[in-house]
Protein backbone atom coordinates (compact mmCIF):
# COMPACT_ATOMS: atom_id res chain seq x y z
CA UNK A 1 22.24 53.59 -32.60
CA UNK A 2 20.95 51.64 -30.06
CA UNK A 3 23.24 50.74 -26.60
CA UNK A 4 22.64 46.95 -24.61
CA UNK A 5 22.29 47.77 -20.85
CA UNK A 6 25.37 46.95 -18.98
CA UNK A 7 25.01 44.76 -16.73
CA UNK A 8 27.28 44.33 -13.76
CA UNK A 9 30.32 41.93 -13.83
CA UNK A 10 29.64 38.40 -14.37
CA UNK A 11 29.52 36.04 -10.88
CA UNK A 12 32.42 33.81 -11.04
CA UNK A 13 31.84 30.39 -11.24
CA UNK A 14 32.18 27.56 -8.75
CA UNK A 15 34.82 24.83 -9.25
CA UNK A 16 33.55 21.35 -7.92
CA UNK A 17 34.14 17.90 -7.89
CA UNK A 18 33.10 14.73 -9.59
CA UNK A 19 30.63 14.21 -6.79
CA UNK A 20 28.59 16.88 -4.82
CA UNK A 21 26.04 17.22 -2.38
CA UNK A 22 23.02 19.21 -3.44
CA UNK A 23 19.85 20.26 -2.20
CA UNK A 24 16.46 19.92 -4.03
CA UNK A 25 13.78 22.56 -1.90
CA UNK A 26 10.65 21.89 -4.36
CA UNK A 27 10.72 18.26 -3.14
CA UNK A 28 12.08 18.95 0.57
CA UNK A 29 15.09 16.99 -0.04
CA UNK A 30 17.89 19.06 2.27
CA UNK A 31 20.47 16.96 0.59
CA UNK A 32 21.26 14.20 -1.75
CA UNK A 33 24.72 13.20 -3.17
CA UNK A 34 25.23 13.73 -6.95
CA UNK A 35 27.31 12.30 -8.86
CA UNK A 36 28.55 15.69 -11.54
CA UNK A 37 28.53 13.97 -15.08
CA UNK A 38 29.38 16.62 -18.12
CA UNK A 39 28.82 13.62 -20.58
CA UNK A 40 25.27 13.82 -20.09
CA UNK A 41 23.01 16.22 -21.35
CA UNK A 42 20.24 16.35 -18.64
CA UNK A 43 20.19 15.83 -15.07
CA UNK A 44 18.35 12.25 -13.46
CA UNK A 45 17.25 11.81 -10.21
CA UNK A 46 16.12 8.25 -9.07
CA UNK A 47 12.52 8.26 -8.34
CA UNK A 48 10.11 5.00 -7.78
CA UNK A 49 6.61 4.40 -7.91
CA UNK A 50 5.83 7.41 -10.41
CA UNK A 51 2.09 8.13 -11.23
CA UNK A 52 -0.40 11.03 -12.54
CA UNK A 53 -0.93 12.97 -9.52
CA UNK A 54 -4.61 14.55 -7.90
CA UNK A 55 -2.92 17.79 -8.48
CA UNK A 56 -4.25 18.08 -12.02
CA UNK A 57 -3.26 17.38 -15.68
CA UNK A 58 0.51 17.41 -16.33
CA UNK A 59 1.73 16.59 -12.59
CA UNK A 60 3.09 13.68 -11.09
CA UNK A 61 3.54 11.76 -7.72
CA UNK A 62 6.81 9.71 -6.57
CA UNK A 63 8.63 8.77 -4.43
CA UNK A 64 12.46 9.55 -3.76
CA UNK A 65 15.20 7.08 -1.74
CA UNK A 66 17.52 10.20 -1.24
CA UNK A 67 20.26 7.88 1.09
CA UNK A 68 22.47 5.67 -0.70
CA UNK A 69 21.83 1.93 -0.94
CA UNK A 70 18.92 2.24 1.65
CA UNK A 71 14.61 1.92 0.46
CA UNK A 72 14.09 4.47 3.74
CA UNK A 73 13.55 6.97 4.06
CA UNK A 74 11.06 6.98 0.89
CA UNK A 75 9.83 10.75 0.08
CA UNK A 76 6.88 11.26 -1.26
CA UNK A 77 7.47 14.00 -3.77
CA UNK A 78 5.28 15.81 -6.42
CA UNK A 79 5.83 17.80 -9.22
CA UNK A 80 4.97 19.03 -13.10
CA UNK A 81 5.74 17.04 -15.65
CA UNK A 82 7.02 19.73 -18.32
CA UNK A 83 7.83 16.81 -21.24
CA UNK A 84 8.40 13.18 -22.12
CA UNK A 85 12.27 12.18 -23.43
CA UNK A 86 13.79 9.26 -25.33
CA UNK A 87 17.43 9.18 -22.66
CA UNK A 88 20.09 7.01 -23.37
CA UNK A 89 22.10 5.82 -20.68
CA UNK A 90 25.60 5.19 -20.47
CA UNK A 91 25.50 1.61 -21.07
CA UNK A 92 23.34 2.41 -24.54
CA UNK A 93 19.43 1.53 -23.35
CA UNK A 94 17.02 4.13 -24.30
CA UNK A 95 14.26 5.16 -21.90
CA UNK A 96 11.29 7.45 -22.23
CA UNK A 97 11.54 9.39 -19.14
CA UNK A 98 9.45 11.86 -17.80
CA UNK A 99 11.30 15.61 -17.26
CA UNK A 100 9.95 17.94 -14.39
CA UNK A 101 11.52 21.12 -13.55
CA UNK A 102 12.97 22.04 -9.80
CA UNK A 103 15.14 23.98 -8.02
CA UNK A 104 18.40 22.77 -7.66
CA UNK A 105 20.94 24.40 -5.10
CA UNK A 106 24.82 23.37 -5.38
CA UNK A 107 27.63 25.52 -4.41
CA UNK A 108 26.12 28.69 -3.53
CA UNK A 109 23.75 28.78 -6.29
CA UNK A 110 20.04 27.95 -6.47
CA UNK A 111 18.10 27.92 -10.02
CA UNK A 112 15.96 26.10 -11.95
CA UNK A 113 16.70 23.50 -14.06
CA UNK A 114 15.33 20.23 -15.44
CA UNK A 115 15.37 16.93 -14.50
CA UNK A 116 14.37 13.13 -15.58
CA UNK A 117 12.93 10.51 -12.91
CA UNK A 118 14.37 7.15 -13.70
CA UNK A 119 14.78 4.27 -11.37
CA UNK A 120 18.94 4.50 -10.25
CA UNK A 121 19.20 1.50 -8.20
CA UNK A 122 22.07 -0.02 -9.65
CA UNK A 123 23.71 3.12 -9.89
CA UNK A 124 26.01 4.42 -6.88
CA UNK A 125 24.39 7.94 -6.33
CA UNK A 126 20.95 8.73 -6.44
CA UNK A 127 21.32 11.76 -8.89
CA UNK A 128 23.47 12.56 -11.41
CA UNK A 129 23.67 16.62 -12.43
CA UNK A 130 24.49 17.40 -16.48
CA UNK A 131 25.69 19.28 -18.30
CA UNK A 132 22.67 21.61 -18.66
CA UNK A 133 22.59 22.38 -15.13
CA UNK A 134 26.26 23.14 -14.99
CA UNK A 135 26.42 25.90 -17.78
CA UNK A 136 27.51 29.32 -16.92
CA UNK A 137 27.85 28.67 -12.93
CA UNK A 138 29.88 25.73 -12.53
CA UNK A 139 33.79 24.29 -13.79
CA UNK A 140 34.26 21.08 -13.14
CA UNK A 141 37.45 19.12 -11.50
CA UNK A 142 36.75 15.65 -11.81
CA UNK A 143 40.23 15.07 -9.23
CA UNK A 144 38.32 16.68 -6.31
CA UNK A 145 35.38 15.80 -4.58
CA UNK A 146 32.82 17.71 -1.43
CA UNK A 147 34.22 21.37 -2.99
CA UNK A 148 31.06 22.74 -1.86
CA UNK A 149 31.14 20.56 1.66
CA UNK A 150 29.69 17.22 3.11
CA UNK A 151 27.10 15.82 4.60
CA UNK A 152 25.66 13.78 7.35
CA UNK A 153 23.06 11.56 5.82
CA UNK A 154 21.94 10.22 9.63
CA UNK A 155 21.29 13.85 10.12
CA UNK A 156 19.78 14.77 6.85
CA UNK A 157 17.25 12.00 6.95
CA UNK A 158 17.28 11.03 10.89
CA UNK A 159 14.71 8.02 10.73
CA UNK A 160 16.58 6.30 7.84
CA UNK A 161 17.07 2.76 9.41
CA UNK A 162 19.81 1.07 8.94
């Protein structure tokens, strides 16, 4: 008979709000608000100007309006492109988006997860975290918002003009 490991107890997870400032450390982004959306499958961040990078096969460059509303600051950002997926939105257009992976930290924790780039101009937060991303860390009270603190976006991104 053959015995699984135990493994210690199980971290307990995080409750946060409908919206939540993260940080994304693979693209130097020390903070961008999300908006937390369990009816969608895979996380988006808004990203313009996407291309094949010079880094080789697979990667790509873009660039990343992290402040609300505002074209500046514009980071430029690279990273692998892991796959190509058909997204629908919430207002039923389907996209083929490209999905790179990145670490994501919210609330304590920092991990890995995937992510679209899609153009979220007319949306009012520049990412929006799913459903994959939340499993196993997060529960979700869509009544609160900040549970894991706020932000200064003048002092995140100091030469965003105004």
């Amino acid at each position: 008979m053959v015995r699984k490991a135990r493994r210690g107890p199980k971290p307990p997870k995080v409750i946060i709000g409908w919206q939540e400032w993260c940080a994304l450390p693979d693209l130097n982004l020390p903070g961008i608000l999300a908006k937390i959306d369990t009816g969608a499958k895979t996380s988006a961040l808004h990203a313009v100007d996407i291309r094949p990078s010079d880094k080789g096969d697979d990667w790509l460059d873009f660039k990343v309006h992290p402040v609300r509303r505002r074209r500046r600051p514009a980071i430029q950002c690279s990273a692998k492109c892991i796959d190509y997926r058909k997204i629908t939105s919430s207002n039923g257009e389907t996209e083929k988006r490209p999905v790179v992976e990145m670490q994501l930290a919210l609330g304590g924790h920092t991990f890995l997860t995937e992510v679209t780039l899609t153009n979220r101009d007319d949306m009012g937060l520049r990412m929006l975290i799913g459903r994959q991303s939340l499993k196993k860390r997060f529960i979700v009270d869509p009544s609160l918002s900040f549970c894991c603190g706020t932000e200064d976006e003048a002092e995140l991104y100091p030469r965003a003009s105004r």
